[in-house]
C-alpha atoms as a PDB file:
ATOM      1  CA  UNK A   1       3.629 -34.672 -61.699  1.00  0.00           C
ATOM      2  CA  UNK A   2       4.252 -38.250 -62.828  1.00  0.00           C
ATOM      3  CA  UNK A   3       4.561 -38.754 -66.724  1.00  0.00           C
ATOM      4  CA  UNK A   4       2.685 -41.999 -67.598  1.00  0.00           C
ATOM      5  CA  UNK A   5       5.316 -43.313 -70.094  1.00  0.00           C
ATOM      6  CA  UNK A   6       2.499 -46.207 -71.002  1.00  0.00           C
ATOM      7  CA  UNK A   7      -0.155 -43.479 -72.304  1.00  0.00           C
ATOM      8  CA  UNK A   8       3.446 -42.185 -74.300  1.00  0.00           C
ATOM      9  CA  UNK A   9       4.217 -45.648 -75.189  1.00  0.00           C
ATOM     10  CA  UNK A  10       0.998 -46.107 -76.590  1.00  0.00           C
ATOM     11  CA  UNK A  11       0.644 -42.541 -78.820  1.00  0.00           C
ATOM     12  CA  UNK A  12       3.711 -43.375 -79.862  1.00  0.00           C
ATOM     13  CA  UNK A  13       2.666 -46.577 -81.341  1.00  0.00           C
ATOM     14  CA  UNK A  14      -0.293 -45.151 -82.637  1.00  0.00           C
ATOM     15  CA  UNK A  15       1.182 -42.603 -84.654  1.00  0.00           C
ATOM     16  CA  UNK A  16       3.941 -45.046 -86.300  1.00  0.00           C
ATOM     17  CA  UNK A  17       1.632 -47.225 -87.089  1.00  0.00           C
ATOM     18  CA  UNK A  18      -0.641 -44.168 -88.819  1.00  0.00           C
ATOM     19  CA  UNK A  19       2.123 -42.941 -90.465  1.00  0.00           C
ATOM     20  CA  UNK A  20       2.794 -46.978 -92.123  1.00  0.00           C
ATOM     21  CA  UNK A  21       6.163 -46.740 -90.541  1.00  0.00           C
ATOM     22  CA  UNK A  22       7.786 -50.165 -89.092  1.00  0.00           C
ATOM     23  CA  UNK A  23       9.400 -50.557 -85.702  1.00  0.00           C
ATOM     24  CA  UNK A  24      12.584 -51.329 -86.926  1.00  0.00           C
ATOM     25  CA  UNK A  25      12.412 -48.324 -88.913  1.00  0.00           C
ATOM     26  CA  UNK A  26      11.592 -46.005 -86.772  1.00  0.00           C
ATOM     27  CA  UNK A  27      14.149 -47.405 -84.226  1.00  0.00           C
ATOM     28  CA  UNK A  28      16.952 -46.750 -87.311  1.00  0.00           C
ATOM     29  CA  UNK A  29      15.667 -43.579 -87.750  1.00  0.00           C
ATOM     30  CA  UNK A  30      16.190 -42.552 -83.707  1.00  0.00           C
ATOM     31  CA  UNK A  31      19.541 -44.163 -83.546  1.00  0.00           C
ATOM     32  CA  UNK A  32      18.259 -46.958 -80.722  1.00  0.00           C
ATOM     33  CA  UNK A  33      17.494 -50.549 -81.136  1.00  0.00           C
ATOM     34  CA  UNK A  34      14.143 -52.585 -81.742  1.00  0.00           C
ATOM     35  CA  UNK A  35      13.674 -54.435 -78.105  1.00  0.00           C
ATOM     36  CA  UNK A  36      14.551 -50.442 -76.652  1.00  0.00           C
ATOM     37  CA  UNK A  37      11.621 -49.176 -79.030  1.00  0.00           C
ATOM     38  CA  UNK A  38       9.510 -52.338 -78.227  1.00  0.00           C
ATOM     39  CA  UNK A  39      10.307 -51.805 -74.613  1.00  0.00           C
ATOM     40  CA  UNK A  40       9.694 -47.680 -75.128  1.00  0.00           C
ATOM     41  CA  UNK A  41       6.426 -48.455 -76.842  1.00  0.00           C
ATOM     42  CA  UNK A  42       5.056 -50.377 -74.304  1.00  0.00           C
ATOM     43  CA  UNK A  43       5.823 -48.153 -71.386  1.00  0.00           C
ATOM     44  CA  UNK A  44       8.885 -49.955 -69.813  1.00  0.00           C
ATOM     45  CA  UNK A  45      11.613 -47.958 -71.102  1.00  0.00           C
ATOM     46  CA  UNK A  46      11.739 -44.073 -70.221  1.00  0.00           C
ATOM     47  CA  UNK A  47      12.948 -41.923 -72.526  1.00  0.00           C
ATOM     48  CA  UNK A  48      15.472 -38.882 -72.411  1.00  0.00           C
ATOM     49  CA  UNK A  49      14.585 -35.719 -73.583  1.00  0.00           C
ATOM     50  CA  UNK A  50      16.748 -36.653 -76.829  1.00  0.00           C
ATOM     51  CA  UNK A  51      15.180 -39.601 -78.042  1.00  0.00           C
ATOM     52  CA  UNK A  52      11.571 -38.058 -77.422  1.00  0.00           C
ATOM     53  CA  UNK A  53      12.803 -35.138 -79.657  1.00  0.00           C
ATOM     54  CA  UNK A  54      13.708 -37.496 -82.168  1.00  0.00           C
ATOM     55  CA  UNK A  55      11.155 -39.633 -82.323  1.00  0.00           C
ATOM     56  CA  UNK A  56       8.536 -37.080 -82.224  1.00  0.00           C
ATOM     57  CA  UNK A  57      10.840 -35.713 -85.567  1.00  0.00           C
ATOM     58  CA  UNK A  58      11.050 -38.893 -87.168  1.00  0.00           C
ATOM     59  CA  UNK A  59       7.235 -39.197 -86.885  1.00  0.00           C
ATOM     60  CA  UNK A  60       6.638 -35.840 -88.568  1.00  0.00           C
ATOM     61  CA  UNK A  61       4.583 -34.917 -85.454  1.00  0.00           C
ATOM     62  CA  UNK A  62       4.852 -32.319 -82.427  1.00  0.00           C
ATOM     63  CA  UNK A  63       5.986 -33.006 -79.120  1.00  0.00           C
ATOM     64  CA  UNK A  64       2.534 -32.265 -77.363  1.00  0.00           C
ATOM     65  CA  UNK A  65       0.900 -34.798 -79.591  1.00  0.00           C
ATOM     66  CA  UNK A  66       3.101 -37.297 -78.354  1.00  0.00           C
ATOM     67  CA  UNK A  67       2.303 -36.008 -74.595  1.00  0.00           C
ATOM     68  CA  UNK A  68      -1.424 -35.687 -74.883  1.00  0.00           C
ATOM     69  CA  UNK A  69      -3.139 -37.062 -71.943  1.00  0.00           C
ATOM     70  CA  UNK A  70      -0.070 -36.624 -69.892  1.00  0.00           C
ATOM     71  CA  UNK A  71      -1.479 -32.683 -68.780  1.00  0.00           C
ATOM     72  CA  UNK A  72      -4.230 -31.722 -66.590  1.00  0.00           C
ATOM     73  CA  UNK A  73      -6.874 -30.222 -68.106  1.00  0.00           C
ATOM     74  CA  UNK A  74      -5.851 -29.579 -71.419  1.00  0.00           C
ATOM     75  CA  UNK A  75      -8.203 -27.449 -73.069  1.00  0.00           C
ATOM     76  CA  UNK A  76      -5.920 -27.954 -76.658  1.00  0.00           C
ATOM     77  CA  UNK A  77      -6.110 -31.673 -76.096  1.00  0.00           C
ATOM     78  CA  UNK A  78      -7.304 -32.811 -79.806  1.00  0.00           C
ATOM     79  CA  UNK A  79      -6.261 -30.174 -81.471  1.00  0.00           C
ATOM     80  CA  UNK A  80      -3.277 -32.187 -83.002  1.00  0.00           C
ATOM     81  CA  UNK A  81      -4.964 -34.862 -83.512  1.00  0.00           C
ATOM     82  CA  UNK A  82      -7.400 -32.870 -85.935  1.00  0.00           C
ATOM     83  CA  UNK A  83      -4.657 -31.503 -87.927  1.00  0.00           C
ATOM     84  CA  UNK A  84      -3.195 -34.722 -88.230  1.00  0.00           C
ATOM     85  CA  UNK A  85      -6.736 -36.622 -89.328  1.00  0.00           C
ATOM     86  CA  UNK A  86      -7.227 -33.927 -91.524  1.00  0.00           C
ATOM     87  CA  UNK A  87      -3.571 -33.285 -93.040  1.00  0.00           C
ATOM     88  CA  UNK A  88      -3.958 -35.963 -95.926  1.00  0.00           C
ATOM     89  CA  UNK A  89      -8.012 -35.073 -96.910  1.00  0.00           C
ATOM     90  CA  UNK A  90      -8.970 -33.401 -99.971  1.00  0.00           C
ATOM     91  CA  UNK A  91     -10.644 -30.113 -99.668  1.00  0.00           C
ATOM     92  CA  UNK A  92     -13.619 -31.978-100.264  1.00  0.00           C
ATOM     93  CA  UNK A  93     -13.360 -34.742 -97.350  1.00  0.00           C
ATOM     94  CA  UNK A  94     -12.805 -31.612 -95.103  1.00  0.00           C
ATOM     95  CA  UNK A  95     -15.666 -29.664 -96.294  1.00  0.00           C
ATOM     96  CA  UNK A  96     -18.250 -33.284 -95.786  1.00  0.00           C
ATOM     97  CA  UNK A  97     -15.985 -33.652 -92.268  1.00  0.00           C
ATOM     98  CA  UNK A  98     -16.519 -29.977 -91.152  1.00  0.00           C
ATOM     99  CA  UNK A  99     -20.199 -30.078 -91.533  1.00  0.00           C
ATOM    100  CA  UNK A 100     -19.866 -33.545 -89.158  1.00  0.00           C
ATOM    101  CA  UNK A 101     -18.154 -31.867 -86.582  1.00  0.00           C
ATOM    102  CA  UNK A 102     -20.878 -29.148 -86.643  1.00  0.00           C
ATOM    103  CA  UNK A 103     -23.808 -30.707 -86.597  1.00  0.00           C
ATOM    104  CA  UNK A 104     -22.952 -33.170 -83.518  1.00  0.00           C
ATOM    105  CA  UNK A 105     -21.589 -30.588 -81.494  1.00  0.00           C
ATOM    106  CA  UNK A 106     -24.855 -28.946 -82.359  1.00  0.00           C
ATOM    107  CA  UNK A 107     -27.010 -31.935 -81.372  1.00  0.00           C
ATOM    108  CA  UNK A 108     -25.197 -32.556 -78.470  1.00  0.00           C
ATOM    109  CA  UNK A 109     -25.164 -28.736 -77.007  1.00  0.00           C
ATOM    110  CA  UNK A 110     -29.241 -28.792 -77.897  1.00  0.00           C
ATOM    111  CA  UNK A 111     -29.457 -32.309 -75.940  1.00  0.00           C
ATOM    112  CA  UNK A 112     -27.243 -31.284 -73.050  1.00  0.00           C
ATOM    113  CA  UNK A 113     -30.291 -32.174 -70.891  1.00  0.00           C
ATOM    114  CA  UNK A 114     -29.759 -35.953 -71.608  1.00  0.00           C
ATOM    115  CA  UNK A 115     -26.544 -36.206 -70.438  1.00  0.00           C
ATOM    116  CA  UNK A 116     -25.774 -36.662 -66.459  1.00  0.00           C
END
């Protein structure tokens, strides 16, 4: 199995830039430089085990929500990203976000026949 270090590249980015964290800082943070983080974040640089460790740290964030998308048929696949849409909500956004959730999975299970 091939690791598409782009789709990385790319979560990584995504997060940073969720959590309001710079490049530069999160490049400080890690211990590497700015063009390697550039060059990480845009899928040309592969990283070792130990900076992926560290930057998923320095992001606050598991490792598998780094690699999602990178696994076959993960059945867990936005399960991370959940918790982490969630993690800052009051009890109140989650309550009004819940009910969301359950009423279009509910609409789409009782309009399955639409779909092809």
């Amino acid at each position: 199995m091939e690791i598409n270090y782009k789709l990385l590249g790319e979560r990584i980015q995504e997060v940073r830039k969720t959590r309001h964290i710079k490049q530069y800082g999160l490049a400080a943070s890690v211990g590497v430089s700015v063009p390697f983080m550039s060059q990480v974040e845009s899928g040309k640089k592969q990283l070792s085990l130990e900076n992926f460790i560290q930057i998923a740290d320095a992001l606050d964030v598991t490792a598998d929500t780094l690699l999602i998308g990178n696994q076959k048929e993960v059945y867990t696949e936005y399960q991370s990203d959940i918790y982490n849409l969630l993690s800052d909500c009051s009890l109140y956004e989650k309550k009004i976000i819940y009910g969301l959730a359950y009423e279009t999975k509910r609409l789409l299970k009782e309009n399955r026949f639409f779909r092809q």
